[in-house]
Protein backbone atom coordinates (compact mmCIF):
# COMPACT_ATOMS: atom_id res chain seq x y z
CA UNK A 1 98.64 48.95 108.11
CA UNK A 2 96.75 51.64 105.99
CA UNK A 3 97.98 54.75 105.04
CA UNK A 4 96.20 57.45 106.21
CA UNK A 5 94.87 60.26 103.47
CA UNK A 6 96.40 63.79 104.09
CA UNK A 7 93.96 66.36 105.74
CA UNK A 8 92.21 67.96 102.77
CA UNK A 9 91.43 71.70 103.66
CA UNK A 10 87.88 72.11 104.97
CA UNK A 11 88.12 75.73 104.46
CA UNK A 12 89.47 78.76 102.26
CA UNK A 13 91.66 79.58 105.27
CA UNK A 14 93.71 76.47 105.18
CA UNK A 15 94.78 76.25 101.46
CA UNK A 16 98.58 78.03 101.10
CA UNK A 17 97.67 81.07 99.21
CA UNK A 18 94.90 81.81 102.16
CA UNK A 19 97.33 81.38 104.93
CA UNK A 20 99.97 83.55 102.81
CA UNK A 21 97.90 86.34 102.42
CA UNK A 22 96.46 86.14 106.27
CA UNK A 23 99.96 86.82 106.96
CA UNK A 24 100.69 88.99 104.25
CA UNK A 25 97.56 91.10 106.10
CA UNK A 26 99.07 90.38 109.94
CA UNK A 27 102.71 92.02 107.94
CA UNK A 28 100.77 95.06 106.50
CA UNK A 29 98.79 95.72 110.30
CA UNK A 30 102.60 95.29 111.90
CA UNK A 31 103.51 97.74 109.32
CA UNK A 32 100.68 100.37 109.87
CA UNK A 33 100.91 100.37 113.74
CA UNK A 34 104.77 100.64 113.76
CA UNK A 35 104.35 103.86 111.00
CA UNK A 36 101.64 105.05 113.38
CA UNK A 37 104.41 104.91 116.24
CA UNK A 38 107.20 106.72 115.08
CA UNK A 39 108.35 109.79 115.70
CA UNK A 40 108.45 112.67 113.61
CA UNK A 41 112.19 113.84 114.70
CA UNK A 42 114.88 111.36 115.36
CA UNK A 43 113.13 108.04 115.00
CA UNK A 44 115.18 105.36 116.94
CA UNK A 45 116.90 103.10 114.56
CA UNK A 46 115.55 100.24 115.49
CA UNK A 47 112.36 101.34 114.78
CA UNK A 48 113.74 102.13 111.33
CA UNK A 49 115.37 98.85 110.86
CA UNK A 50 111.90 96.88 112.10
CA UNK A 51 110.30 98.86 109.37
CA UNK A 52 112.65 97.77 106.54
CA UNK A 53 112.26 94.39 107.68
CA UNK A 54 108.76 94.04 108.05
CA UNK A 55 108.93 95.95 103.85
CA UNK A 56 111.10 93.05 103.02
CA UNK A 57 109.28 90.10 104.45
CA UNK A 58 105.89 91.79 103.01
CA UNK A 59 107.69 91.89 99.33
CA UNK A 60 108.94 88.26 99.69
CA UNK A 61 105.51 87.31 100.64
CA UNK A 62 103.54 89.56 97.52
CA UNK A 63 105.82 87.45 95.57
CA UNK A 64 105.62 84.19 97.26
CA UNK A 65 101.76 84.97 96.54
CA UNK A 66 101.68 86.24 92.88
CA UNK A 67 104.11 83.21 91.76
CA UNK A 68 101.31 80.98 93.87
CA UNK A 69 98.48 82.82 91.72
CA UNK A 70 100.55 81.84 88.82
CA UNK A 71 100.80 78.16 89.07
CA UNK A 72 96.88 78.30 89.92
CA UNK A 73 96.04 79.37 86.75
């Protein structure tokens, strides 16, 4: 039987660093909305705990992405 090649990406979209920063951008619009949404006085805290983790995951993946940028070079 002959192995079959791995899908090479056709497009800039499918390499890893394109699909890390499409969701680093889907993160940052989560982000923005969710800002846009809260309330000036008493902000419920789940609202402030979605915000701290959508922060976190968009750190993690700046990171994920500048140590990818790294190894490219």
């Amino acid at each position: 039987m002959a192995k079959t090649k791995a899908a090479v990406p056709t497009s800039p979209v499918d390499t890893p660093a394109a699909r890390l920063q499409a969701r680093l951008d889907e993160l940052k619009g989560r982000l923005d909305d969710l800002c846009h949404r809260l309330p000036a006085h008493s902000p419920p805290p789940s609202m402030i705990a979605r915000m701290e983790d959508l922060e976190d995951e968009i750190a993690r993946l700046e990171q994920r992405l500048a140590d990818h940028a790294e190894g490219a070079t």
